[in-house]
C-alpha atoms as a PDB file:
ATOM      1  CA  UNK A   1      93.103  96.711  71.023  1.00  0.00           C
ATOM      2  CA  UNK A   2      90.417  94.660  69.203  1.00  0.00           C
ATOM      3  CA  UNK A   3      87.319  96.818  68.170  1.00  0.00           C
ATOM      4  CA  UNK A   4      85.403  94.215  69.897  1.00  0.00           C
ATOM      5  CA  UNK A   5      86.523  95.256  73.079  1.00  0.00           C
ATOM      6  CA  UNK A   6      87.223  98.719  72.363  1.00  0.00           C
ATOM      7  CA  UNK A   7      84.295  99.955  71.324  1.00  0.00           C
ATOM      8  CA  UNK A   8      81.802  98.420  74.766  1.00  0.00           C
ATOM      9  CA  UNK A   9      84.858  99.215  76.747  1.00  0.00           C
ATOM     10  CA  UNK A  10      84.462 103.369  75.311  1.00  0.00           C
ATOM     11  CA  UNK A  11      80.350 102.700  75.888  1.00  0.00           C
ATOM     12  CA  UNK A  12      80.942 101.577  79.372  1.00  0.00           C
ATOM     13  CA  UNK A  13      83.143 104.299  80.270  1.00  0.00           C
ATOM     14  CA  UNK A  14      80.771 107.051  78.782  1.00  0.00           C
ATOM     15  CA  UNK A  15      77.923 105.713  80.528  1.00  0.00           C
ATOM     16  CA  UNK A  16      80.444 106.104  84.125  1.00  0.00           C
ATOM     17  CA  UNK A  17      81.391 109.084  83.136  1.00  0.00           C
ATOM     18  CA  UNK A  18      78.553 111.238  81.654  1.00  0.00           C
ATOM     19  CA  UNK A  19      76.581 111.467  84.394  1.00  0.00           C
ATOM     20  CA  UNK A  20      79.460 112.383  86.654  1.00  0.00           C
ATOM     21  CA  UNK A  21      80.297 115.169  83.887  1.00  0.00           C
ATOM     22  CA  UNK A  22      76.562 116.316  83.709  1.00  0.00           C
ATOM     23  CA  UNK A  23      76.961 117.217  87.516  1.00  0.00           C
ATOM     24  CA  UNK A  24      79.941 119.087  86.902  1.00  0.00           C
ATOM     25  CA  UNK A  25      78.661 121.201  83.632  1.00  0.00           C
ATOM     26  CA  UNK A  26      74.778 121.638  85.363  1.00  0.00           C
ATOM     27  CA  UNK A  27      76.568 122.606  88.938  1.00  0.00           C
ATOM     28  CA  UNK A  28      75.659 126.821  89.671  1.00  0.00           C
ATOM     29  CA  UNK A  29      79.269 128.386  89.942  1.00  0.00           C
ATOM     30  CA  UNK A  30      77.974 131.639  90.039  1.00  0.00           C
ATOM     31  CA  UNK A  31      76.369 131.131  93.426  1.00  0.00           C
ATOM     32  CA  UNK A  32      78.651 128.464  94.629  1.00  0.00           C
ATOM     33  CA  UNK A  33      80.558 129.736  97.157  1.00  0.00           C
ATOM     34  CA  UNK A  34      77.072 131.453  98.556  1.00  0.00           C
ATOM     35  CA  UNK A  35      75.373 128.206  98.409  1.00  0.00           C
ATOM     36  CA  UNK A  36      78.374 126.213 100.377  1.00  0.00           C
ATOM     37  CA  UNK A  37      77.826 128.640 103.185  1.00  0.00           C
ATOM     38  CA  UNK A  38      74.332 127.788 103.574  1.00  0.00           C
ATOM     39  CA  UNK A  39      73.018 127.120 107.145  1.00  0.00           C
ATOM     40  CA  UNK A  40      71.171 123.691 105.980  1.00  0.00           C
ATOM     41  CA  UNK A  41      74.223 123.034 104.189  1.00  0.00           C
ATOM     42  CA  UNK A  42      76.868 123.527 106.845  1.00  0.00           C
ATOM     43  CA  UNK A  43      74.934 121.604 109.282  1.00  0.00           C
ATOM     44  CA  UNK A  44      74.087 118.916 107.081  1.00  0.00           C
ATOM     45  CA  UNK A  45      77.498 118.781 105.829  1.00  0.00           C
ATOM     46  CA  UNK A  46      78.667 118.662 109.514  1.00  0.00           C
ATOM     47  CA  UNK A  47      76.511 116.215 110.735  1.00  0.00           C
ATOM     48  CA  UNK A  48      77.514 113.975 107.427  1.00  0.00           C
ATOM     49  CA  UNK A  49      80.920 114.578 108.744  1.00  0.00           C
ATOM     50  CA  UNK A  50      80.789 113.713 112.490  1.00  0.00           C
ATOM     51  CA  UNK A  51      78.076 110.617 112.262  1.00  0.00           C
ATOM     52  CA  UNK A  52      80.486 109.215 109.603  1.00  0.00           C
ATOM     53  CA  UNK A  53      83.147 109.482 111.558  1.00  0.00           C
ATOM     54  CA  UNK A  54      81.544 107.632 114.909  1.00  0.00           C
ATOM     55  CA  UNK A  55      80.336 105.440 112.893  1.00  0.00           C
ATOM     56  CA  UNK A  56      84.027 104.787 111.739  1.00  0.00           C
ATOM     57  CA  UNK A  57      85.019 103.962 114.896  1.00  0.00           C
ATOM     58  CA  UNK A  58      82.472 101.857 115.966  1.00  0.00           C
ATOM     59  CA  UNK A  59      83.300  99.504 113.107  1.00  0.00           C
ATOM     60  CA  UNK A  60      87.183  99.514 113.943  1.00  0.00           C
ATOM     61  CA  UNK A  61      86.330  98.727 117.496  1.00  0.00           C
ATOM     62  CA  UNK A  62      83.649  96.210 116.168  1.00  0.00           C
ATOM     63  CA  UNK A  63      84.909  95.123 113.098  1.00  0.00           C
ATOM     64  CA  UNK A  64      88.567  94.759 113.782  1.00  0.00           C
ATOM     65  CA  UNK A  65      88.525  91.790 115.881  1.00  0.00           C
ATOM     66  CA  UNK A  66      85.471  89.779 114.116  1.00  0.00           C
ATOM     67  CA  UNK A  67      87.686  90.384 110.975  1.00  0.00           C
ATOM     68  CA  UNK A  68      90.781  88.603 113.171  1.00  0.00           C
ATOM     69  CA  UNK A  69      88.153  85.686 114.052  1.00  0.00           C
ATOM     70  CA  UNK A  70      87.186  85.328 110.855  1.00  0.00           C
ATOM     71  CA  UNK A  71      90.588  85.165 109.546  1.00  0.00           C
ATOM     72  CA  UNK A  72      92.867  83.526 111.791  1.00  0.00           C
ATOM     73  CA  UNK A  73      90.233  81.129 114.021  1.00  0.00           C
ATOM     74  CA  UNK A  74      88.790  77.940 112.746  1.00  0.00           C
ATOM     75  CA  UNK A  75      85.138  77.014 113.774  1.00  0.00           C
ATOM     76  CA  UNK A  76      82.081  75.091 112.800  1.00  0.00           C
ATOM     77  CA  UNK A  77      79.979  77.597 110.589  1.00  0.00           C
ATOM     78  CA  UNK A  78      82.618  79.832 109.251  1.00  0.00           C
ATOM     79  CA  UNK A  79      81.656  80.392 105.804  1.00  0.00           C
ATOM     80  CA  UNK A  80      77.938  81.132 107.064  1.00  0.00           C
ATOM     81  CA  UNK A  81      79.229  83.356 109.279  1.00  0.00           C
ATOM     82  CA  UNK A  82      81.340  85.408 107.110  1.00  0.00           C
ATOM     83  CA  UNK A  83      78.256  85.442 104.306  1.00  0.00           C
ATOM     84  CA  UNK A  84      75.822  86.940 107.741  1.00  0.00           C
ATOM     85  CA  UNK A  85      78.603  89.640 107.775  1.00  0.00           C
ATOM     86  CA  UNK A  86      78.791  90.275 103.979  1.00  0.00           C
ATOM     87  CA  UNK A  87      75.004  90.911 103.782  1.00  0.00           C
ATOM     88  CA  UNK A  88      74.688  94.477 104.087  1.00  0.00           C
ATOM     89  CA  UNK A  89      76.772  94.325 100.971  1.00  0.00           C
ATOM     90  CA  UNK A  90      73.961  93.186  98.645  1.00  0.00           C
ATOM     91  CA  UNK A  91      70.639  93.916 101.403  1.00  0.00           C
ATOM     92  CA  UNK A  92      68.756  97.170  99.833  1.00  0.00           C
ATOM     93  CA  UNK A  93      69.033  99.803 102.545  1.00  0.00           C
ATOM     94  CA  UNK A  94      66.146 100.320 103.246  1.00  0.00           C
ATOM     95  CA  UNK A  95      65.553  96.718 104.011  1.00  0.00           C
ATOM     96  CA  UNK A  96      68.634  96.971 106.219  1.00  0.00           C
ATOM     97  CA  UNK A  97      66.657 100.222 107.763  1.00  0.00           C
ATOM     98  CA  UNK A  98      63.250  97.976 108.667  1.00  0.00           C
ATOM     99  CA  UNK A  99      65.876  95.428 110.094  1.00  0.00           C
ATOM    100  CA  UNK A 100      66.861  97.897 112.765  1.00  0.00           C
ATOM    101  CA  UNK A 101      63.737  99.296 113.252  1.00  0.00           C
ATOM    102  CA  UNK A 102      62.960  95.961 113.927  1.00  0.00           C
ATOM    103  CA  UNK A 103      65.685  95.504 116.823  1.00  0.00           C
ATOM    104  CA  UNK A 104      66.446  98.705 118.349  1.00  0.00           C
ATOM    105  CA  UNK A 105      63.056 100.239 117.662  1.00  0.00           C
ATOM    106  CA  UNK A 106      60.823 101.446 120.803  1.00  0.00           C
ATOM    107  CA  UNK A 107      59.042  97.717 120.434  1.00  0.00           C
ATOM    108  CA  UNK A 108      61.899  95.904 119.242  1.00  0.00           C
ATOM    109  CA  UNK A 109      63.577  93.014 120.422  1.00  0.00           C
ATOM    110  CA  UNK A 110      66.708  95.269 122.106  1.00  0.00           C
ATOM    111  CA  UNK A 111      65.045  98.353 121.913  1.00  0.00           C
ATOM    112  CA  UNK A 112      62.068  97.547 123.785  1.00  0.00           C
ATOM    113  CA  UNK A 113      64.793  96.906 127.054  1.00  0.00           C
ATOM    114  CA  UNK A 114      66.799  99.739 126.280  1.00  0.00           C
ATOM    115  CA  UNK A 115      63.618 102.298 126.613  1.00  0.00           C
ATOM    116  CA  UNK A 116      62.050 100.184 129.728  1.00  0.00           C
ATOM    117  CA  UNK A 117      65.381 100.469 131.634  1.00  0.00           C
ATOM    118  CA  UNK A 118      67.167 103.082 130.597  1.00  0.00           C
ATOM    119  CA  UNK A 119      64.408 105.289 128.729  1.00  0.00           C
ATOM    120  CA  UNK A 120      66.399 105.180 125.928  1.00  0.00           C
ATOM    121  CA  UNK A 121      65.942 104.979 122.538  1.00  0.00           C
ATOM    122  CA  UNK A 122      68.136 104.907 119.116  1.00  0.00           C
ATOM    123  CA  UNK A 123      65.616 105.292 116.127  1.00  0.00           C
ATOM    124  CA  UNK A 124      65.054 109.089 114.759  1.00  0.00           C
ATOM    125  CA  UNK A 125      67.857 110.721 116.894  1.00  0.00           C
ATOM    126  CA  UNK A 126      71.856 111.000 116.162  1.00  0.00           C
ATOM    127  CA  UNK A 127      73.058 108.026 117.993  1.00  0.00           C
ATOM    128  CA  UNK A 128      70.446 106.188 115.625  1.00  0.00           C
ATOM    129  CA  UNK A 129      72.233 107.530 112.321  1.00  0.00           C
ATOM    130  CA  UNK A 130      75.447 106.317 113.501  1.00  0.00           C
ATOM    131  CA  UNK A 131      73.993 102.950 114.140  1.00  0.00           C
ATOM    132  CA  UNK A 132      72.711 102.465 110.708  1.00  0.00           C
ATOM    133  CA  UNK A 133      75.574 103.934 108.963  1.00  0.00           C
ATOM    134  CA  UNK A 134      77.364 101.651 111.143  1.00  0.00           C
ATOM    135  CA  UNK A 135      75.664  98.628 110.201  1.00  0.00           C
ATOM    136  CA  UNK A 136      75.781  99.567 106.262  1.00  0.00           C
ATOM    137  CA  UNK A 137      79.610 100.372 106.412  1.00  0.00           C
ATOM    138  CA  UNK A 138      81.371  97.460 108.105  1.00  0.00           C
ATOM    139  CA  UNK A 139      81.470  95.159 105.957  1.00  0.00           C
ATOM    140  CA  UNK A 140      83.880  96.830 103.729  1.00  0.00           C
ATOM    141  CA  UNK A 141      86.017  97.472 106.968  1.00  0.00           C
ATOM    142  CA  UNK A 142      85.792  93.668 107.546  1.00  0.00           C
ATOM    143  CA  UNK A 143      86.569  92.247 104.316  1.00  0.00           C
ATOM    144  CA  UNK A 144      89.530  94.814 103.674  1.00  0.00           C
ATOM    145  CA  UNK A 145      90.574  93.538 107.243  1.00  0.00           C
ATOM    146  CA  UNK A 146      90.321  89.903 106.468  1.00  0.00           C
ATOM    147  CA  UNK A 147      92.062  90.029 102.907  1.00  0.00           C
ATOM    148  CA  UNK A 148      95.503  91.931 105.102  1.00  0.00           C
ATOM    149  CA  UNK A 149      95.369  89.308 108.284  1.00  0.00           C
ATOM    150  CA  UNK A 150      95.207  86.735 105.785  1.00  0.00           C
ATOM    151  CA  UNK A 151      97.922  87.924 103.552  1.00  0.00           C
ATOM    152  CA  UNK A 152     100.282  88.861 106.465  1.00  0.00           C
ATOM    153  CA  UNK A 153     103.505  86.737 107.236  1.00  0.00           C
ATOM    154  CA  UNK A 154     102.290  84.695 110.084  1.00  0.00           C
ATOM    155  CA  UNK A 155     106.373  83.708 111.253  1.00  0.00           C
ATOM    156  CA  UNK A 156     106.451  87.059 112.817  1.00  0.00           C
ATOM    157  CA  UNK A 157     103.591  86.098 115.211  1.00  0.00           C
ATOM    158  CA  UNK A 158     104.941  82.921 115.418  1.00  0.00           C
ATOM    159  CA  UNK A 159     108.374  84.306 116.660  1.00  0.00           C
ATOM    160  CA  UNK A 160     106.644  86.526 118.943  1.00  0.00           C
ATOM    161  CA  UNK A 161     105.186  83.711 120.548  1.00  0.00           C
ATOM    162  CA  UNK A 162     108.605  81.518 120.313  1.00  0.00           C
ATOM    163  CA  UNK A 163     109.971  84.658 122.654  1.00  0.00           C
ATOM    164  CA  UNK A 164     107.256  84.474 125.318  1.00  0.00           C
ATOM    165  CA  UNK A 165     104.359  87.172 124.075  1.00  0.00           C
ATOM    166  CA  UNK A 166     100.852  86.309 124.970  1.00  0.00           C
ATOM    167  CA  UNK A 167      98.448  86.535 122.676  1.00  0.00           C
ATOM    168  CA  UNK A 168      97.548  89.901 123.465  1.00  0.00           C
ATOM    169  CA  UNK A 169     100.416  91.209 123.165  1.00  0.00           C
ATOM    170  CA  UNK A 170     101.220  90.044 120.113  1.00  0.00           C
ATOM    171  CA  UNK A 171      97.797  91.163 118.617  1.00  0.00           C
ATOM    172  CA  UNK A 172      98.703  94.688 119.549  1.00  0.00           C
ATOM    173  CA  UNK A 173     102.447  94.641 118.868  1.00  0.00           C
ATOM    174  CA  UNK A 174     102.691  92.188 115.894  1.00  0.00           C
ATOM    175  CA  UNK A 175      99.717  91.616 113.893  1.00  0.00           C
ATOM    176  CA  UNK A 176      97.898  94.920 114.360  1.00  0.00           C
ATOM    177  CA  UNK A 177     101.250  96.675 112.554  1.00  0.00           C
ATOM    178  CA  UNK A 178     101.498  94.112 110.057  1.00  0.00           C
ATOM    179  CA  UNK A 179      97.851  94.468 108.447  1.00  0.00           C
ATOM    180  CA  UNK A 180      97.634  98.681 109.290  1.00  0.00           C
ATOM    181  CA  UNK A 181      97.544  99.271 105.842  1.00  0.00           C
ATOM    182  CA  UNK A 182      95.017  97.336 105.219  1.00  0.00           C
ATOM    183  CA  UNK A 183      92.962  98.681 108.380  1.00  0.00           C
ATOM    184  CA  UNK A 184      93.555 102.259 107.308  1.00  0.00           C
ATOM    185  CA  UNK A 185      92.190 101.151 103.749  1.00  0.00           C
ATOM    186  CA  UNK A 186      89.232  99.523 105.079  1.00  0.00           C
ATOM    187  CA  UNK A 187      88.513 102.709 107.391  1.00  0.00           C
ATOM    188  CA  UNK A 188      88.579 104.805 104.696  1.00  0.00           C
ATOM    189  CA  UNK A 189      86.289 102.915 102.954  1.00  0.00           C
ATOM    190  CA  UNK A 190      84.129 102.393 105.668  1.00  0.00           C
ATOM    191  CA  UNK A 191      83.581 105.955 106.151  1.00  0.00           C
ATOM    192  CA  UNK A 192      83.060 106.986 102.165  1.00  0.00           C
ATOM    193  CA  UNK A 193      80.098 104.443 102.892  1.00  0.00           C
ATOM    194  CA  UNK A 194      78.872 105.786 105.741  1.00  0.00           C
ATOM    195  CA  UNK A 195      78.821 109.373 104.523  1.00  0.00           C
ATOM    196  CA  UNK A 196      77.168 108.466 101.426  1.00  0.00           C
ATOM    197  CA  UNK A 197      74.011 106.070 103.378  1.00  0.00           C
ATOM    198  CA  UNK A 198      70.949 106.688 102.559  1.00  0.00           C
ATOM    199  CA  UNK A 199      68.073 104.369 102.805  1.00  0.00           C
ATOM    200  CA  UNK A 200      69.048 102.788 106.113  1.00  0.00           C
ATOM    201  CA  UNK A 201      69.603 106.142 107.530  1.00  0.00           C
ATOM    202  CA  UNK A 202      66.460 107.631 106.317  1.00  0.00           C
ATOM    203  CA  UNK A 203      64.399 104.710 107.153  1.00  0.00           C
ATOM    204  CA  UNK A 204      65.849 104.087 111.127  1.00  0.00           C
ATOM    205  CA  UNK A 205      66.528 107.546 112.267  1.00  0.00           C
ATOM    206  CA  UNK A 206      64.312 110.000 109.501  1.00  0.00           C
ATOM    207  CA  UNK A 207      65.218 113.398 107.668  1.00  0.00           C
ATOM    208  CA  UNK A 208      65.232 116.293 110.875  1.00  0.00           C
ATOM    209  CA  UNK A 209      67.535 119.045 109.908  1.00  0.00           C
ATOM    210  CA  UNK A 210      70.086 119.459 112.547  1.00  0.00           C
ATOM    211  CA  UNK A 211      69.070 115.810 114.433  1.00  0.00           C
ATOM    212  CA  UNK A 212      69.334 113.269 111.600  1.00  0.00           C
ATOM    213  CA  UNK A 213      69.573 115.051 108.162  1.00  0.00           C
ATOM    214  CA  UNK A 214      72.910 114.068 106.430  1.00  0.00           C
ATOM    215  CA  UNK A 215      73.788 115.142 103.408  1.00  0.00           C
ATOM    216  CA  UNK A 216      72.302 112.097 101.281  1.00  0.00           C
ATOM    217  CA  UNK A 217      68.988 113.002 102.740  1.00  0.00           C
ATOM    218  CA  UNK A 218      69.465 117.106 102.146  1.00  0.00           C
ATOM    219  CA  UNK A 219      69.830 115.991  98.668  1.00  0.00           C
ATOM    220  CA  UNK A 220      66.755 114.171  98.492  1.00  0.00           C
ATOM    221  CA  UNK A 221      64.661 116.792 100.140  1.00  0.00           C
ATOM    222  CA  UNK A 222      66.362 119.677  97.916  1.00  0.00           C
ATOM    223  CA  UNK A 223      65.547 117.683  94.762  1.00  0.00           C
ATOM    224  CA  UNK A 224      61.488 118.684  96.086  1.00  0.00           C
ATOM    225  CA  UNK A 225      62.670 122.132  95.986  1.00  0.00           C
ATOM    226  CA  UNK A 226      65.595 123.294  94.420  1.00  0.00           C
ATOM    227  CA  UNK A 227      67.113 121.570  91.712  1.00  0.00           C
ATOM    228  CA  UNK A 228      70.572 123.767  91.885  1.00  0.00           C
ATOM    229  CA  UNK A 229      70.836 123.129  96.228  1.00  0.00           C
ATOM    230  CA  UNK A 230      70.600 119.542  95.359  1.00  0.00           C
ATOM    231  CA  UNK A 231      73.470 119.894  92.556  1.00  0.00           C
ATOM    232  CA  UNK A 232      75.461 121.359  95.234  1.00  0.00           C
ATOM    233  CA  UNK A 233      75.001 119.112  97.460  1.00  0.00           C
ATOM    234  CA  UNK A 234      75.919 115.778  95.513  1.00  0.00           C
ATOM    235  CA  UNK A 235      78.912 117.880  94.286  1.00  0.00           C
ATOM    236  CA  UNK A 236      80.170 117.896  97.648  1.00  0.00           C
ATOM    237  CA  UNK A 237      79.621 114.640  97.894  1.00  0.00           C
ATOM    238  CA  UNK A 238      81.197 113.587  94.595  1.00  0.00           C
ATOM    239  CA  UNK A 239      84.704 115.600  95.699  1.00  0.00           C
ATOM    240  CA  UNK A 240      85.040 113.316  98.806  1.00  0.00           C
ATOM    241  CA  UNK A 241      84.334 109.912  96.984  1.00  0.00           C
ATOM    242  CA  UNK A 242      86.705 111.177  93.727  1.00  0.00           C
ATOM    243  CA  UNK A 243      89.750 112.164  96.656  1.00  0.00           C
ATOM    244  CA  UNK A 244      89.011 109.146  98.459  1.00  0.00           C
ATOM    245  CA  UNK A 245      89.361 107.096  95.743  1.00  0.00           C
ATOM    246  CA  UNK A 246      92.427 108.760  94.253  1.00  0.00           C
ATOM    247  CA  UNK A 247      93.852 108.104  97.605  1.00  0.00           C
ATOM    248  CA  UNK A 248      93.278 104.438  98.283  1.00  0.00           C
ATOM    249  CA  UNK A 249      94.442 103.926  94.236  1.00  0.00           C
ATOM    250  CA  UNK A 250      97.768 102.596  95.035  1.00  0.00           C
ATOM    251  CA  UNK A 251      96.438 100.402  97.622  1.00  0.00           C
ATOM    252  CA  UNK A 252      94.487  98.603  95.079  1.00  0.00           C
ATOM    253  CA  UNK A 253      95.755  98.649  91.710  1.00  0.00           C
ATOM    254  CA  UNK A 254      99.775  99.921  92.469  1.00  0.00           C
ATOM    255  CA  UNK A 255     101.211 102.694  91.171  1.00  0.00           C
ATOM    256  CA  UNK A 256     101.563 102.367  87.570  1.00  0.00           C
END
């Protein structure tokens, strides 16, 4: 390998790694396992956990069939369309946080007629943490959707419908097997995002232990506090993203 690429490819993977490593090597062992079992830990840790997971689903149910649109429809306004949905790629969170605050908030344009009619109301509760991690995370769940439906062998469809299935039934029996991989990839990605938000979540639905505190935010606040709690913390955190990863590896790069 030429030492012009060797040498900035060795700088770029120390300055990837090191950081990573200084986690590991500053991380308490001693007092790990007594700092794991934590009450503000557990419950962050669970509520990381289940919000991540809702907010999982509510992209699949969502997500799933604006990624088919995108992929398999023709319409005026496509490509501005599919950059809308991208956005929360490349928005700052917190922006993305005002945004909903904006909408669903108490006087915003849906949330105003969700609290006059129902006397409900999404920002600083649960349900408004699984809303923002929602609205973070999709877009990986889309594009990861988009990229299979579009790579998928469209005869099978096409012979489905040659037989007599509707349209329906060929989403469900046909396509949705065909691009499950790539659904299953997307979801997993979609979650690793939503378990890792931050500024949306913190901006829409605030830092209450036990109501809204994840563990991005129990970081933050233990960083005021206690330096090792907060080590813990993003150590927890760095396991899931490092076994995600490792997991979806073959999915993206093959298996050599």
């Amino acid at each position: 390998m030429p030492i012009a690429l060797l040498l900035p490819a060795t700088l770029g993977l120390l300055f990837l790694i090191l950081p990573l490593a200084g986690l590991v090597i500053r991380a308490p062992w001693s007092t790990l396992p007594q700092r794991l079992t934590e009450p503000g830990v557990l419950t962050a840790l669970r509520l990381s956990l289940q919000c991540a997971t809702l907010a999982t689903l509510l992209c699949l149910v969502l997500g799933v069939p604006l990624a088919w649109l995108l992929a398999r429809v023709q319409f005026t306004g496509r490509r501005f369309v599919r950059a809308l949905v991208t956005v929360p790629l490349v928005l700052p969170p917190v922006v993305g946080g005002v945004a909903l605050l904006l909408v669903f908030g108490r006087n915003g344009l849906v949330g105003s007629w969700l609290d006059d009619t129902f006397g409900f109301t999404l920002p600083f509760t649960t349900t408004g943490v699984v809303v923002a991690e929602a609205f973070v995370a999709m877009p990986f769940l889309i594009i990861a959707v988009e990229g299979a439906l579009r790579g998928a062998d469209t005869r099978y469809e096409e012979a489905a419908a040659t037989l007599g299935a509707g349209r329906w039934t060929t989403f469900t029996h046909v396509t949705l097997p065909l691009v499950a991989p790539g659904i299953a990839a997307g979801a997993v990605l979609c979650w690793a995002r939503a378990l890792g938000e931050f500024g949306a979540t913190i901006t829409f639905a605030g830092n209450y232990p036990g109501t809204t505190q994840t563990m991005p935010l129990a970081v933050y606040l233990a960083l005021e506090n206690d330096l090792d709690a907060a080590i813990v913390l993003s150590l927890i955190l760095l396991v899931v993203s490092v076994a995600i990863l490792a997991a979806l590896r073959d999915r993206w790069i093959g298996s050599t």
